[in-house]
Protein backbone atom coordinates (compact mmCIF):
# COMPACT_ATOMS: atom_id res chain seq x y z
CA UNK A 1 40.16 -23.31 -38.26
CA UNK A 2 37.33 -25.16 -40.17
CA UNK A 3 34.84 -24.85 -36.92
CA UNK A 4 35.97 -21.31 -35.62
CA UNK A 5 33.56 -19.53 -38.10
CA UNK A 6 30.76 -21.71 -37.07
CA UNK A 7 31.72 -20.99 -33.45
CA UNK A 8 31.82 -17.36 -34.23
CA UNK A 9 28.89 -17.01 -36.31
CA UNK A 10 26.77 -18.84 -33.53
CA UNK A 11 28.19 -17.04 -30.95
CA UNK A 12 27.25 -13.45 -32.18
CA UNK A 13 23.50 -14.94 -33.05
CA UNK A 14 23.40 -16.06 -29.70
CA UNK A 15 24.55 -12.38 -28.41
CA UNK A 16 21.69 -10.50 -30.61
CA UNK A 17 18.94 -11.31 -28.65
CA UNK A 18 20.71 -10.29 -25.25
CA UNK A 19 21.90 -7.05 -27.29
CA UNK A 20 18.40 -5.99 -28.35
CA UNK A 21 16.41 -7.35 -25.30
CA UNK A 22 14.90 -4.44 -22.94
CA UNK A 23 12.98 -4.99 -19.81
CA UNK A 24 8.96 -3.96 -19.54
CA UNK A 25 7.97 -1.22 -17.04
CA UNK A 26 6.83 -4.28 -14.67
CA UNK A 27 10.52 -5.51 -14.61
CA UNK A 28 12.18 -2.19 -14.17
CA UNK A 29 13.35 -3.69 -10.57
CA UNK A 30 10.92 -1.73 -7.89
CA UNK A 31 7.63 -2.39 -7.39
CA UNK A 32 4.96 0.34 -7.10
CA UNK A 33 1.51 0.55 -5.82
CA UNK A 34 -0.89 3.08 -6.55
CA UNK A 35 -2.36 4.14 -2.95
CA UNK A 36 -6.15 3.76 -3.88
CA UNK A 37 -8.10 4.42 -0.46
CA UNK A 38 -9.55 1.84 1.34
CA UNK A 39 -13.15 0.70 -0.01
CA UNK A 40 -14.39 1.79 3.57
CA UNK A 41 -13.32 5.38 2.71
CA UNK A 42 -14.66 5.22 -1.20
CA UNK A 43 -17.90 4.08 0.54
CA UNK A 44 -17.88 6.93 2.86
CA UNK A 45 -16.72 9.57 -0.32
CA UNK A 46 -19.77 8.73 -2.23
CA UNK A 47 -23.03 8.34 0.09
CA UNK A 48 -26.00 6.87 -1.72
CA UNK A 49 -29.07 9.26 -1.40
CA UNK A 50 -32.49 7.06 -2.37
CA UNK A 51 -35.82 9.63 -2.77
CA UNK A 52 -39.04 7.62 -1.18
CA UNK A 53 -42.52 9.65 -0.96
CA UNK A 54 -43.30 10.55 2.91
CA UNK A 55 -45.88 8.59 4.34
CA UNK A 56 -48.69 10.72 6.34
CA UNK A 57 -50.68 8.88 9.21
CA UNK A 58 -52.65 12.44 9.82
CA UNK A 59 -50.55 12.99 13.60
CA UNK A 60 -47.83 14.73 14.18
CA UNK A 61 -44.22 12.95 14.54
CA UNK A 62 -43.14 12.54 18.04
CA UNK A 63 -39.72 14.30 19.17
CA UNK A 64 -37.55 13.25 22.11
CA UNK A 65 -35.11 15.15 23.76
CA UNK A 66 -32.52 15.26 21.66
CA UNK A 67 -31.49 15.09 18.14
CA UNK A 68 -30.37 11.64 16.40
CA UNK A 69 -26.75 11.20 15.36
CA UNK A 70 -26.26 12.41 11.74
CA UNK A 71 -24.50 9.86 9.71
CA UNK A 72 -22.02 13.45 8.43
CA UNK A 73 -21.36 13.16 12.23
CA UNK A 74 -20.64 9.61 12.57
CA UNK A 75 -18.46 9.91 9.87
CA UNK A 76 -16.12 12.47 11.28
CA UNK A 77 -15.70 10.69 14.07
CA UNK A 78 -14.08 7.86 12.04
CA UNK A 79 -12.22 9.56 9.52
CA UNK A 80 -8.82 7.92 8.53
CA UNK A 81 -5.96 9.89 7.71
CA UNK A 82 -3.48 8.78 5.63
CA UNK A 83 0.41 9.33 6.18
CA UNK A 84 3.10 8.81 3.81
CA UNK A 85 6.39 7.71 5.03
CA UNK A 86 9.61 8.56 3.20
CA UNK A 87 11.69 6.68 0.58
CA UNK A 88 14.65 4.88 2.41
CA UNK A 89 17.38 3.76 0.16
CA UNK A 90 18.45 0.24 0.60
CA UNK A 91 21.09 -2.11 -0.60
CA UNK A 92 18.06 -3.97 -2.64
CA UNK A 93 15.87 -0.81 -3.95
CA UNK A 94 13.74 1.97 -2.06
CA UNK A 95 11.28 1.45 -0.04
CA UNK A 96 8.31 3.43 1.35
CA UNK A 97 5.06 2.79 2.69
CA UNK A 98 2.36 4.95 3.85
CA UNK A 99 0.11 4.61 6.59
CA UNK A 100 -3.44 4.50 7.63
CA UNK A 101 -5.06 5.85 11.19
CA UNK A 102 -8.23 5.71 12.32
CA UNK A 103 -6.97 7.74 15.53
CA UNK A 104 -4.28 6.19 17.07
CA UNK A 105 -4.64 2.89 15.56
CA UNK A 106 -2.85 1.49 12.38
CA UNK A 107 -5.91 0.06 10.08
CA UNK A 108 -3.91 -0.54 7.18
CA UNK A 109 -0.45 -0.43 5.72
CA UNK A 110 1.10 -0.16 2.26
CA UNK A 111 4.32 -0.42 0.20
CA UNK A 112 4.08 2.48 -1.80
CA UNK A 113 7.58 1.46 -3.59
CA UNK A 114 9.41 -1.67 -3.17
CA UNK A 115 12.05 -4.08 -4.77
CA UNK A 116 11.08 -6.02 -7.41
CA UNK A 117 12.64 -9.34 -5.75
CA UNK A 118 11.14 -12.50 -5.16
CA UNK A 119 11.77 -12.16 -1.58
CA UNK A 120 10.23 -8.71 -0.91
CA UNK A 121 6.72 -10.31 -2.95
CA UNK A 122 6.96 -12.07 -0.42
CA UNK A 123 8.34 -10.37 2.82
CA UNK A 124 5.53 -7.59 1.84
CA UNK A 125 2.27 -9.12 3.35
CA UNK A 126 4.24 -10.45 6.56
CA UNK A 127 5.59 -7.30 7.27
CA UNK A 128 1.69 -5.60 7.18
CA UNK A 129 0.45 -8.47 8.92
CA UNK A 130 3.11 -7.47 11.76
CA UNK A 131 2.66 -3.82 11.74
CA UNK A 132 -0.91 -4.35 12.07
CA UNK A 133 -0.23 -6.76 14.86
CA UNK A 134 1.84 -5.06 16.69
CA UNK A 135 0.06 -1.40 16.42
CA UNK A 136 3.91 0.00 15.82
CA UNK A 137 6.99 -0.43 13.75
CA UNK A 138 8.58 -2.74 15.97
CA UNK A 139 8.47 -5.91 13.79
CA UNK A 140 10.67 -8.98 13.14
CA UNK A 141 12.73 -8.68 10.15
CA UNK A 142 11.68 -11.07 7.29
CA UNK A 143 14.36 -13.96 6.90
CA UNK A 144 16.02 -13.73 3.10
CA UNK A 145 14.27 -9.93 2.93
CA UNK A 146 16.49 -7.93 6.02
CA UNK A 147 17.18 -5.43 3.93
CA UNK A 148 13.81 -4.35 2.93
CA UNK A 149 12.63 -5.47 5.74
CA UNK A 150 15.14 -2.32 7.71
CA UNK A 151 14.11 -0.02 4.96
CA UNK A 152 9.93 -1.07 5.65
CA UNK A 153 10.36 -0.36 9.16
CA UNK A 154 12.05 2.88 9.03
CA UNK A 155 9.86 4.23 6.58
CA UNK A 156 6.72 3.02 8.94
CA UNK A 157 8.60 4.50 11.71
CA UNK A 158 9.06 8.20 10.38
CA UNK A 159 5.82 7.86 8.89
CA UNK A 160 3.94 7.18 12.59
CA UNK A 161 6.13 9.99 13.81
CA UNK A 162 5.09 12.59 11.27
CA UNK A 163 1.39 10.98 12.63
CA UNK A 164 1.98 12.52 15.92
């Protein structure tokens, strides 16, 4: 009886911290990534214009045949268009990516929303790395990660479907 007030006491200073503890936005349990455009496209949003003085020689300038590519032309031609895919509910957390075309071809991929797991941190890169590769969603599953790994390539898949 002597040490069952100690034990108690202890015990329920021990709980308090547990009681009152809450979790940070960062360790709410999904990961989320702002989808910032790629720093080719913020190049392309914001052109530089410099002003320099013409220089005159006294003759006329010479003119060919036809007219020199416009860099507003140039530009169009390699637009990217960016797709999200939808949030797929996994056994882990939600996923969802979104995807970048330049055409047909897959120049980037991102995880809009993921797990907040070790092994999504680190299944995330390989699975880009593999889209990329492969120019589709048919990619290996991550080992320790199949489950956002299933929900990655679904959302890539719907995503390059809504593409089309």
């Amino acid at each position: 009886m002597k040490r069952a007030i100690p034990v108690l006491a202890l015990s329920v200073a021990g709980l308090v911290p547990v009681w009152i503890y809450s979790p940070s936005a960062a360790h709410e349990g999904e990961l989320s990534e702002v989808a910032a455009p790629p720093a080719q496209e913020q190049q392309q949003a914001a052109p530089q214009t410099t002003t320099t003085a013409p220089k005159t020689t006294g003759s006329a300038p010479k003119t060919t045949g036809s007219a020199p590519k416009t860099t507003q032309q140039t530009q169009q031609q390699a637009q990217n268009r960016t797709v999200p895919g939808p949030a797929v509910n996994t056994s882990e957390g939600t996923v969802q990516v979104q995807v970048t075309l330049q055409g047909t071809k897959i120049v980037d991929v991102k995880a809009l929303r993921a797990p907040n797991s070790n092994p999504t941190r680190m299944a995330l890169p390989l699975l880009r790395e593999s889209a990329l590769k492969a120019q589709s969603a048919d990619i290996d599953t991550v080992s320790g990660a199949t489950a956002t790994s299933d929900g990655y390539k679904q959302s890539l898949q719907a995503a390059l479907d809504q593409a089309k």
